[in-house]
Protein backbone atom coordinates (compact mmCIF):
# COMPACT_ATOMS: atom_id res chain seq x y z
CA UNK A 1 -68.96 170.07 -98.46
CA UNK A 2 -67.39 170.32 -101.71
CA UNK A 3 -66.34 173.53 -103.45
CA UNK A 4 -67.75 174.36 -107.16
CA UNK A 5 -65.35 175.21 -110.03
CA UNK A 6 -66.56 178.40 -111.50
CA UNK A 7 -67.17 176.07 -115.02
CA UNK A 8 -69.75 173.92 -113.28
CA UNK A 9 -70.95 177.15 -111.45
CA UNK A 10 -71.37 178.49 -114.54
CA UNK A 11 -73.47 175.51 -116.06
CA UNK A 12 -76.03 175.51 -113.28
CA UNK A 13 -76.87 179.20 -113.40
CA UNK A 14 -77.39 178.70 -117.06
CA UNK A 15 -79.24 175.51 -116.40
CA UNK A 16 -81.49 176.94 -113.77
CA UNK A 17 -82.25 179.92 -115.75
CA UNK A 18 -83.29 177.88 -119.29
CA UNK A 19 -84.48 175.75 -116.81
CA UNK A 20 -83.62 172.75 -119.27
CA UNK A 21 -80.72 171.07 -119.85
CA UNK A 22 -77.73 171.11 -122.48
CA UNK A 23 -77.83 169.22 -125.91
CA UNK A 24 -75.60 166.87 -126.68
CA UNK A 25 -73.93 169.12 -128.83
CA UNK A 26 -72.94 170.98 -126.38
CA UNK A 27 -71.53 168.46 -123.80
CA UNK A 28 -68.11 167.79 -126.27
CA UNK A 29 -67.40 171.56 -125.25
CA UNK A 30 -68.41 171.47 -121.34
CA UNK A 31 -66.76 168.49 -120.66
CA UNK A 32 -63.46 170.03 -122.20
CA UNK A 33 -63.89 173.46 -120.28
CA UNK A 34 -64.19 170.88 -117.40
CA UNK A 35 -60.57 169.34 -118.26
CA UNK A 36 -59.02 172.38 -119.15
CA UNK A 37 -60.09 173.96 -115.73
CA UNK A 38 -59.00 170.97 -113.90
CA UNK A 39 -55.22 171.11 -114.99
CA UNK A 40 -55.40 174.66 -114.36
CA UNK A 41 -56.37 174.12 -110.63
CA UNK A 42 -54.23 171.66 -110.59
CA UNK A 43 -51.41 173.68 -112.03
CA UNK A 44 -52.10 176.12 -109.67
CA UNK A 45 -51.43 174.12 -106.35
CA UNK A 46 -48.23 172.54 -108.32
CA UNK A 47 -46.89 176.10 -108.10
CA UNK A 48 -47.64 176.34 -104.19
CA UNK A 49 -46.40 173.19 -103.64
CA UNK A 50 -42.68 172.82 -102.02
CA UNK A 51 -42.34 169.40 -101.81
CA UNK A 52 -41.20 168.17 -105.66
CA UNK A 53 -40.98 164.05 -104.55
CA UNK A 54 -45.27 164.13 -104.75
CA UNK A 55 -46.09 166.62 -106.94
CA UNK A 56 -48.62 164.91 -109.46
CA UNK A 57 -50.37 162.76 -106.87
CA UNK A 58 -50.58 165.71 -104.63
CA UNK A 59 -52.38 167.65 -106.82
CA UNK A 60 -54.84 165.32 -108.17
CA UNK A 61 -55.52 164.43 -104.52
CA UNK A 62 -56.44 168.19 -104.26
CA UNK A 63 -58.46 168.69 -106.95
CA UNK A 64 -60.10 165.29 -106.01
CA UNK A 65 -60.70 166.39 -102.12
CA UNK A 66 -61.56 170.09 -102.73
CA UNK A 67 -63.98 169.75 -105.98
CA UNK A 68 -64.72 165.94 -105.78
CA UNK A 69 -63.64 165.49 -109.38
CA UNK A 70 -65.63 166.74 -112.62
CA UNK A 71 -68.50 165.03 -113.32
């Protein structure tokens, strides 16, 4: 089962209690809280991580594994 970033965690609660769905207005600003959240995850294992000859792929695999990507 995949984990939940707190930033889509955040969207459903919000989502369930409206019980509607964002505007498009909004979605330029989610989808950057999204990226921005992302590299700090990722940033986060890149700290953790002792071997420097993977680094990038490593962490994107991660990300990708634990979270399944942003949507």
């Amino acid at each position: 089962m995949k984990k939940q970033t707190a930033v889509e965690w955040l969207l459903q609660a919000i989502e369930g209690k409206n019980g509607t769905e964002f505007s498009s207005y909004y979605l330029e600003f989610i989808e950057q809280a999204k990226a921005m959240e992302k590299e700090q995850i990722m940033n986060a294992y890149l700290e953790g991580e002792s071997d420097a000859d993977h680094y990038e792929d490593s962490a994107s695999r991660f990300y990708n594994e634990t979270y399944g990507g942003y949507k």
